[in-house]
Protein backbone atom coordinates (compact mmCIF):
# COMPACT_ATOMS: atom_id res chain seq x y z
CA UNK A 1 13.52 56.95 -14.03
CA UNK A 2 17.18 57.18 -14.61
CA UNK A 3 19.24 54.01 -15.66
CA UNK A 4 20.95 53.52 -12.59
CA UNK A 5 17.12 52.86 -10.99
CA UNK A 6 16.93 50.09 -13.31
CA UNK A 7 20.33 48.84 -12.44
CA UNK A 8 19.47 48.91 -8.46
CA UNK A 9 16.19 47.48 -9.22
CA UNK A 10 17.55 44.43 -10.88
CA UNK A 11 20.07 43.97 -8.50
CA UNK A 12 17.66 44.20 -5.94
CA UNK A 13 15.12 42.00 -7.76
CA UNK A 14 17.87 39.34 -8.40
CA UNK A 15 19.43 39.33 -4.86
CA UNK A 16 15.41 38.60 -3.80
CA UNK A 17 15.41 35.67 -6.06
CA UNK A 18 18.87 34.32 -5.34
CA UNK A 19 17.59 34.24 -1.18
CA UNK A 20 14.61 32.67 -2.06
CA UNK A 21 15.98 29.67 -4.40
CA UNK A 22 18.92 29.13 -1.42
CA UNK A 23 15.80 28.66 1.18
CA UNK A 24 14.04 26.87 -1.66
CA UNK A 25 16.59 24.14 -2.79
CA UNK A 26 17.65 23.61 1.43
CA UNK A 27 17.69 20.00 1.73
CA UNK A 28 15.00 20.08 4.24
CA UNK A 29 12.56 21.80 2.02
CA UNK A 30 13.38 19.55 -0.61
CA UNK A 31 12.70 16.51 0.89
CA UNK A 32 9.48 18.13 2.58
CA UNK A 33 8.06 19.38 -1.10
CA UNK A 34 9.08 16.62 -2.79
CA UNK A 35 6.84 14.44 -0.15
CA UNK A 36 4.09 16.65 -0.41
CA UNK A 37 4.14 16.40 -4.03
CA UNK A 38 4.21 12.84 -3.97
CA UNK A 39 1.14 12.22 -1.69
CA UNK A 40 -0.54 14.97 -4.18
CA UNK A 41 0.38 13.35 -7.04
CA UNK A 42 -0.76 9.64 -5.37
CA UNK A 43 -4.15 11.25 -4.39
CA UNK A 44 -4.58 12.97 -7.86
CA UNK A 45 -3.82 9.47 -9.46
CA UNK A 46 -1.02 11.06 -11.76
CA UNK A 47 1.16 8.06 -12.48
CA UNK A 48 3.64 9.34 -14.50
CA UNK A 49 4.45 12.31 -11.76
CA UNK A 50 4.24 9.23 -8.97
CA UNK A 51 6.36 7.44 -10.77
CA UNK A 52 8.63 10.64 -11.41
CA UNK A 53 9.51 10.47 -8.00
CA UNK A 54 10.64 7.27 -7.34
CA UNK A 55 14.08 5.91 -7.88
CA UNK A 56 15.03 3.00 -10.20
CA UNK A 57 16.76 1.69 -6.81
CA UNK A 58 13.51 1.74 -4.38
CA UNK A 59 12.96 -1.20 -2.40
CA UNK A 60 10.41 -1.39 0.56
CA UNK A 61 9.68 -3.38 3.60
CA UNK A 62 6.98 -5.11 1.72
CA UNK A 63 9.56 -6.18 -1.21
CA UNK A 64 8.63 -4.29 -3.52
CA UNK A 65 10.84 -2.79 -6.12
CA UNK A 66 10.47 0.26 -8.26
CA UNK A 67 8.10 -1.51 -10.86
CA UNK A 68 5.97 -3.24 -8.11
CA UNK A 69 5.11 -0.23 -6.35
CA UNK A 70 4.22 1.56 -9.42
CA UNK A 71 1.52 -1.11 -10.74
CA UNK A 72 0.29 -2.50 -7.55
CA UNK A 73 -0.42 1.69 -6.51
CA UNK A 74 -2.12 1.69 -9.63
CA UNK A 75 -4.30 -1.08 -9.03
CA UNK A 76 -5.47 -0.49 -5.79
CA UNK A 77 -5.56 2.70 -6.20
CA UNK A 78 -7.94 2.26 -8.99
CA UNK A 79 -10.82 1.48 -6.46
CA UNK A 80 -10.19 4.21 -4.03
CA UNK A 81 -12.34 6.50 -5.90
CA UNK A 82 -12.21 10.19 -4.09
CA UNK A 83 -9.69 9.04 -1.44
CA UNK A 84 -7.93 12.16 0.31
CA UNK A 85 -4.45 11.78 1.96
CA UNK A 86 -3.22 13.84 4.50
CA UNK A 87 -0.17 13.77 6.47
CA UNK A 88 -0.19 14.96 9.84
CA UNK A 89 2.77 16.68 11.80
CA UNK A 90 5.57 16.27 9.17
CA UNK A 91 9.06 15.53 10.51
CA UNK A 92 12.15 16.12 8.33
CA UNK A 93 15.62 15.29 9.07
CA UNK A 94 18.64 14.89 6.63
CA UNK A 95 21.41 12.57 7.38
CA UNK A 96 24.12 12.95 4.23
CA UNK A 97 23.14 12.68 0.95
CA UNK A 98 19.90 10.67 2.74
CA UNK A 99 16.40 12.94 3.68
CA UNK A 100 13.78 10.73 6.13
CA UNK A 101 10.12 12.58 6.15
CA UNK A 102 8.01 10.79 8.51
CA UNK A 103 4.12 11.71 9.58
CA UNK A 104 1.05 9.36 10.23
CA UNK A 105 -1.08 9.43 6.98
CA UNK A 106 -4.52 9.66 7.08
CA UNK A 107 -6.96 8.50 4.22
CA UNK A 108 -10.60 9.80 3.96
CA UNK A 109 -12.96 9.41 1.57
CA UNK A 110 -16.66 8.27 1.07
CA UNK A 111 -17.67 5.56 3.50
CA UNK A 112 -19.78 3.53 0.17
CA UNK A 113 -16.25 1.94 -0.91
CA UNK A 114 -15.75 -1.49 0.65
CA UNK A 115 -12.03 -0.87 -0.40
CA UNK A 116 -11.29 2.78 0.85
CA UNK A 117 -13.25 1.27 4.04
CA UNK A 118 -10.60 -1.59 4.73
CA UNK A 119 -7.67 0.78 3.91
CA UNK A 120 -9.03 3.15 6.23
CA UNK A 121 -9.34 0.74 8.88
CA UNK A 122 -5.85 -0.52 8.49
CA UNK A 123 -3.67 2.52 7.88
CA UNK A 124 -5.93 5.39 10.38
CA UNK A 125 -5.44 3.38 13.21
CA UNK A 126 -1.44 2.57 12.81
CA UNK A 127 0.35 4.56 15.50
CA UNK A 128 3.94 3.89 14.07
CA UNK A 129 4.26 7.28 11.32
CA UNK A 130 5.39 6.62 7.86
CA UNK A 131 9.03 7.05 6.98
CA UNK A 132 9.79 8.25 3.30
CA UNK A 133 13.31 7.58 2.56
CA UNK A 134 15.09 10.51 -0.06
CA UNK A 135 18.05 10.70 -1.86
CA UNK A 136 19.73 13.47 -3.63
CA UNK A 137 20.64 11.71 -6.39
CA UNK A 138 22.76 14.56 -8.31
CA UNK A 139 25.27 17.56 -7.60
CA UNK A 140 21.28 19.17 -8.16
CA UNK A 141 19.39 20.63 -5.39
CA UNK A 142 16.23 19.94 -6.64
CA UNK A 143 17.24 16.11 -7.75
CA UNK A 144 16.13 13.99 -4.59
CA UNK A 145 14.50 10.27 -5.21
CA UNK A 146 12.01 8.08 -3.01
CA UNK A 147 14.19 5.02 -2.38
CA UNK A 148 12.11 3.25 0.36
CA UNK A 149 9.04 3.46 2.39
CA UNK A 150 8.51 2.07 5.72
CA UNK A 151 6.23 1.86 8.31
CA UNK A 152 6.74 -0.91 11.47
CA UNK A 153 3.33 -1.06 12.11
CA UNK A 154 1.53 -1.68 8.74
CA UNK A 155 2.15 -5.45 7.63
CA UNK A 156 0.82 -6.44 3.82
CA UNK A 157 0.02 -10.27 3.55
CA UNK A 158 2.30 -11.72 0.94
CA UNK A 159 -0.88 -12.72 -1.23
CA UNK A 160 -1.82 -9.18 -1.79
């Protein structure tokens, strides 16, 4: 094959890649990955890539901060042994710097939990969706944080 092959080639080959990190790094897509990676990483019990993904500002609805949400995830978490999360029907939309993924969440799981039982019963049955809050954090497409979490319909007693 003659060298000018291997120059088309590459350009070709390059051009490919260029078109597919500009769909890739979208803001959109981002904040879409970036969710699904998070509930993957929640239901694989990875804390350190959970805890990759949240920002040092986060605040919730429940008040908790960055460091909250990390240990008391971790702790319950600990008892939801084979818990699966899905999201259904994914909604993105980007406002600014700002990305808001919303879906209702679904856990499933063994039934012989007590735990998984009660957090079945009380986040299955919410008909509000979850609302991830994003930010892109850096002049990087691939930089966006979890700031906030929200859901109207899902109310934590202050003792837990």
């Amino acid at each position: 094959m003659p060298f000018r092959s291997y120059i088309y080639l590459g350009a070709i080959a390059g051009l490919a890649l260029g078109l597919y990190l500009l769909r890739l790094w979208q803001p959109e897509q981002q904040v879409s990955k970036h969710s699904e990676h998070l509930i993957a990483a929640l239901g694989d019990k990875n804390w350190d890539r959970f805890g990759g993904y949240i920002a040092d500002s986060y605040h919730d609805q429940w008040e908790n901060d960055r460091t909250a949400v990390l240990q008391r995830t971790r702790e319950v978490f600990r008892y939801l042994r084979d818990a699966k999360i899905t999201a259904n029907a994914p909604n993105v939309r980007i406002e600014g710097r700002r990305g808001y993924w919303q879906a209702n969440i679904i856990i499933d799981g063994r039934d012989d939990n007590e735990v998984l039982a009660a957090v079945k019963e009380r986040v299955n049955h919410l008909s509000s969706p979850f609302e991830l809050e994003w930010e892109h954090m850096s002049g990087k497409p691939w930089d966006w944080k979890l700031i906030a979490v929200r859901n109207p319909g899902l109310t934590i007693p202050p003792e837990y």
